[in-house]
Protein backbone atom coordinates (compact mmCIF):
# COMPACT_ATOMS: atom_id res chain seq x y z
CA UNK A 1 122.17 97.29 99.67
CA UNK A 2 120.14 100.24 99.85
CA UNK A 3 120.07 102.38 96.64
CA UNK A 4 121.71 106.07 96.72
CA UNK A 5 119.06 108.55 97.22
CA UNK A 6 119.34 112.00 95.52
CA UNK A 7 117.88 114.74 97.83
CA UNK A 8 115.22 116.71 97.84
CA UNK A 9 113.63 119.13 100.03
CA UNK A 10 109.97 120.54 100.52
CA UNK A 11 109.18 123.52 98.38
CA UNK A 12 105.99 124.81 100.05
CA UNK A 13 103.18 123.58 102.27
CA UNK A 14 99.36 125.21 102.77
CA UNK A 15 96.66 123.42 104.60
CA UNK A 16 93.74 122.33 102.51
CA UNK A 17 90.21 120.97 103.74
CA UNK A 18 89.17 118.26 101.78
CA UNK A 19 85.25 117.28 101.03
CA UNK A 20 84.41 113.64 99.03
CA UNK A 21 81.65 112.97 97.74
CA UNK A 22 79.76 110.55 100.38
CA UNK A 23 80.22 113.72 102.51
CA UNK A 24 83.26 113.05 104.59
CA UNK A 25 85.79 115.84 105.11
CA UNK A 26 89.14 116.34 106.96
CA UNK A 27 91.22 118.66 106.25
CA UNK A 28 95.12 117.63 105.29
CA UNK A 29 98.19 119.47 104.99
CA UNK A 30 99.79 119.37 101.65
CA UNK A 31 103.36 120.06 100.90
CA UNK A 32 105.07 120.22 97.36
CA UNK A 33 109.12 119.48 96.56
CA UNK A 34 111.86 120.44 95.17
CA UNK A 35 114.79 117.89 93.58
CA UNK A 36 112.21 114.75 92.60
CA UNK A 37 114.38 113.08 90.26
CA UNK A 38 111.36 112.81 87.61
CA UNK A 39 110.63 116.44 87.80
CA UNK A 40 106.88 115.69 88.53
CA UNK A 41 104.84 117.76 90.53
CA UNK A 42 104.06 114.83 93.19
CA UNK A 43 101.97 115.95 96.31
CA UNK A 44 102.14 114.50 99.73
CA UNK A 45 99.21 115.22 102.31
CA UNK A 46 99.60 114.95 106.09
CA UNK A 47 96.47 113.96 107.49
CA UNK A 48 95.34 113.45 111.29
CA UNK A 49 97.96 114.09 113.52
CA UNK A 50 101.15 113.20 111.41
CA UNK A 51 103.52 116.20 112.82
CA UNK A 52 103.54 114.32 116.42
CA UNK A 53 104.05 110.46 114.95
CA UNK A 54 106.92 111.76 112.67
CA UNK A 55 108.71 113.73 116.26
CA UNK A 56 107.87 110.30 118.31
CA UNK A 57 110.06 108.37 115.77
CA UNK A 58 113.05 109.39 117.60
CA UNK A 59 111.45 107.63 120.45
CA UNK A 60 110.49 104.67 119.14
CA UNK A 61 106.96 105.73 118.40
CA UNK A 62 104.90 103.92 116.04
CA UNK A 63 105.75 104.80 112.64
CA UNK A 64 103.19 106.77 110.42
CA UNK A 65 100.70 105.47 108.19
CA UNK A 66 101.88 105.38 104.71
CA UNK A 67 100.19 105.31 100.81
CA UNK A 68 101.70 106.00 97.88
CA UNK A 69 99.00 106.42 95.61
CA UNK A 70 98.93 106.42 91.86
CA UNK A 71 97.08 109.08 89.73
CA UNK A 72 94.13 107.56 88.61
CA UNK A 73 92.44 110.75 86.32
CA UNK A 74 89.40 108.25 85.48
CA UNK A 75 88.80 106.65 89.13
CA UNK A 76 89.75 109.52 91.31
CA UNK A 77 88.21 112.59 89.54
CA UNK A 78 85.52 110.97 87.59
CA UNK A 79 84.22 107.84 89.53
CA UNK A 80 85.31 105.12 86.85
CA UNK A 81 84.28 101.63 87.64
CA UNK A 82 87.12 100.26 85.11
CA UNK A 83 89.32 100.42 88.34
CA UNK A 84 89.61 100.50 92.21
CA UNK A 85 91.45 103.97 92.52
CA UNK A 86 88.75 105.91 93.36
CA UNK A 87 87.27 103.73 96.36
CA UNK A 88 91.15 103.29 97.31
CA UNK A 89 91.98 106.97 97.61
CA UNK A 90 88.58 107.25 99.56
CA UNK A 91 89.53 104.73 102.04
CA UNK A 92 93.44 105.93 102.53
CA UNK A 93 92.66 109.26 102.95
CA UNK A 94 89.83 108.69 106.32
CA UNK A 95 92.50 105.27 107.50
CA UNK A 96 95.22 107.42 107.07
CA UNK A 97 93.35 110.38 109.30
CA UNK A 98 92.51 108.10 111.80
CA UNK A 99 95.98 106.53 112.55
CA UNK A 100 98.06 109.83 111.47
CA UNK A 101 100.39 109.92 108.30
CA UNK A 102 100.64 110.69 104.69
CA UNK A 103 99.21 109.87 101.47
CA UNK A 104 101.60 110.57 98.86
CA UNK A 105 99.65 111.44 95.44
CA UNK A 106 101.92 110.27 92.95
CA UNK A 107 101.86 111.42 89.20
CA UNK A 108 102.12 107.80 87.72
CA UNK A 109 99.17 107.66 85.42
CA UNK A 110 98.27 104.16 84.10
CA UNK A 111 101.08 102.00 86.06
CA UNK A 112 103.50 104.97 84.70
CA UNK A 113 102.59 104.61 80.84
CA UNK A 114 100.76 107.81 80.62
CA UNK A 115 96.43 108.79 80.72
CA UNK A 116 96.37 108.57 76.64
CA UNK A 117 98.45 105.50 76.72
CA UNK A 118 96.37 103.76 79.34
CA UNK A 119 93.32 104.42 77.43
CA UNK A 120 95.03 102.59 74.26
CA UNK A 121 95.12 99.59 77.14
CA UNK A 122 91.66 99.74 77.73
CA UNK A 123 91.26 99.34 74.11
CA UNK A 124 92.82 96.38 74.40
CA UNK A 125 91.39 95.32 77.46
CA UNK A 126 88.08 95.86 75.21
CA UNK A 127 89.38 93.27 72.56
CA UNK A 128 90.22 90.66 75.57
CA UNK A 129 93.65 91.21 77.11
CA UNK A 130 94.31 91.81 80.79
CA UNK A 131 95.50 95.36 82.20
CA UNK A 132 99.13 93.96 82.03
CA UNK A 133 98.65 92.17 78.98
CA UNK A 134 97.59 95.70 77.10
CA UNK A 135 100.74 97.77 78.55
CA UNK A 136 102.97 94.99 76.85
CA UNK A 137 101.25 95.23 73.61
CA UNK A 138 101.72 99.01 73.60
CA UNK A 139 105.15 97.98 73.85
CA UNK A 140 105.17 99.65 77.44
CA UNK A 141 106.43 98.08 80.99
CA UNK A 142 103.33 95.82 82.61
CA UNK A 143 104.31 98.48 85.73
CA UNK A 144 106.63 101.07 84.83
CA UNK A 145 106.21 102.78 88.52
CA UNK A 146 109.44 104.03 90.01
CA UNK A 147 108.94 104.95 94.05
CA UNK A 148 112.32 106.74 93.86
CA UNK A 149 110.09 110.05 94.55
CA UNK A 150 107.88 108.60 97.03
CA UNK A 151 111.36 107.72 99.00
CA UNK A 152 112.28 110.97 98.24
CA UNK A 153 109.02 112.75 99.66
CA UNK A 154 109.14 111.00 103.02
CA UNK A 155 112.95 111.63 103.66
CA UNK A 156 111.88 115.48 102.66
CA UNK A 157 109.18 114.73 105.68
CA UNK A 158 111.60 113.36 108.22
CA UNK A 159 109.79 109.97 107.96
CA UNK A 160 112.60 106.75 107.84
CA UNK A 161 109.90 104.04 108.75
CA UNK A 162 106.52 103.55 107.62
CA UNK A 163 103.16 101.17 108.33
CA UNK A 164 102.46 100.53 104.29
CA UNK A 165 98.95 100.96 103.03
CA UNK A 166 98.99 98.83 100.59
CA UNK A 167 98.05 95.50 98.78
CA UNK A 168 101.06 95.27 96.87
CA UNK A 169 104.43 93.82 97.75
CA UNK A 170 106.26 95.86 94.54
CA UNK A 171 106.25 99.53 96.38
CA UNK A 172 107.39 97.72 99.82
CA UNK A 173 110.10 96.02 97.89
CA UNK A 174 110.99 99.13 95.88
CA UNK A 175 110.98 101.82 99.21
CA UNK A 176 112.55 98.97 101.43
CA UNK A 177 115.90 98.89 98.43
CA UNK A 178 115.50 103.34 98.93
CA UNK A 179 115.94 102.94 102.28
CA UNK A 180 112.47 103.05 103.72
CA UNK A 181 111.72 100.68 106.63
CA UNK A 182 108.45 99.18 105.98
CA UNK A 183 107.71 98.13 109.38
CA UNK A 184 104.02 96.39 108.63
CA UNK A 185 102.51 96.05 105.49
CA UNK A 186 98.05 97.06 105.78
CA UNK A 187 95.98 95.82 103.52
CA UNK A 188 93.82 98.08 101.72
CA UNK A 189 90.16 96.95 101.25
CA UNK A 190 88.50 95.40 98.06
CA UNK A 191 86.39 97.11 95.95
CA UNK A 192 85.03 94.89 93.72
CA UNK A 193 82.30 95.84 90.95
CA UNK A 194 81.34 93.57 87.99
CA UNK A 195 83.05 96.02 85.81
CA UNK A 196 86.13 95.49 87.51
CA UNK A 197 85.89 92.35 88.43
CA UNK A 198 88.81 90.93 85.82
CA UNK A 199 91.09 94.08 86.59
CA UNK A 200 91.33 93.07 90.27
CA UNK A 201 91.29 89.55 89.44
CA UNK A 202 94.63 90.03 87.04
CA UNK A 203 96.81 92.29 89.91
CA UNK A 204 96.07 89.30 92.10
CA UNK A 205 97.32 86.80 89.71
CA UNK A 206 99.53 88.65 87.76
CA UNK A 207 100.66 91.53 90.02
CA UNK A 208 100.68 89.68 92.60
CA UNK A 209 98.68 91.85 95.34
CA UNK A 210 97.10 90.44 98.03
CA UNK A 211 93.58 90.62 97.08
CA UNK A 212 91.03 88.11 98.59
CA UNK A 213 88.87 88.38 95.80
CA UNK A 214 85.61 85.65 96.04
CA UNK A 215 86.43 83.94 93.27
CA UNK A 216 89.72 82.50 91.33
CA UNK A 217 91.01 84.49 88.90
């Protein structure tokens, strides 16, 4: 049964170009919310053409490209190597472009434990536990992430179904029980570095995203 979801509505939207640093640019359209049950200030951008997949819905259109995306402070702003976030944004935002939808940039910092919090984990990831491993010696969730908002966002945007952008099965089963029709599930690509190597190698064992990673964790 589908969970109740509490409303909310979009506050504002202003069109923004956006510039990485390989040199790619498109240009998105970013709208902000009222009601998010968390009170965050969560983002969602419309990129390529998402204003005509979200009207051709009603017709049985394809359904728009879709990634919730985590706040990663470390990979996204300042190229950390610790993690995949960075190269993942990177990626959603030009696939997402190309095949029209939304990338939903949710604040959710360190699996939902917080920045200082995750950097206690990587402490601990230091002294030889995993990334889940840490967040449970803090005494924290291994994935405290609650899609509630992303839900939220996209019935703010009109959008009901969704082609996932993701590797992992959590957020489909999460926005599936909010009432979100996952409709396909796309896998993101792997961006594996040696500093990463045992970070992607424990969400495929331990998180259980569908990673194939050349080796066996």
């Amino acid at each position: 049964m589908d969970e109740a979801l509490p409303v909310a509505t979009v506050r504002n939207q202003v069109t923004v170009p956006l510039r990485f640093p390989d040199g790619y640019v498109t240009t998105a359209r970013v709208f902000s919310f009222d009601g998010l049950v968390d009170g965050r200030e969560h983002l969602a951008f419309g990129l390529g053409d998402w204003a005509s997949t979200v009207d051709g819905q009603a017709t049985g259109g394809p359904p728009p490209l879709v990634r919730p995306h985590s706040e990663c402070l470390t990979g996204d702003v300042f190229g950390s190597q610790r993690c995949d976030c960075g190269p993942q944004l990177r990626e959603a935002v030009e696939r997402i472009a190309e095949a029209d939808g939304f990338l939903l940039y949710l604040r959710q910092e360190g699996r939902g434990i917080g920045l200082y919090a995750k950097l206690d984990a990587y402490a601990l990831q230091d002294a030889g536990l995993d990334t889940y491993e840490a967040n449970l010696a803090l005494g924290r969730g291994a994935d405290e992430r609650d899609y509630t908002v992303a839900a939220q966002m996209l019935a703010a945007l009109g959008v009901a179904r969704v082609a996932l952008l993701s590797n992992n099965p959590g957020k489909a089963d999460q926005l599936d029980r909010l009432g979100v029709t996952v409709a396909e599930r796309v896998p993101t690509g792997v961006h594996l570095s040696p500093a990463n190597a045992g970070y992607l190698a424990a969400k495929a064992s331990r998180g259980d995203h569908a990673l194939d990673l050349p080796f066996v964790p």
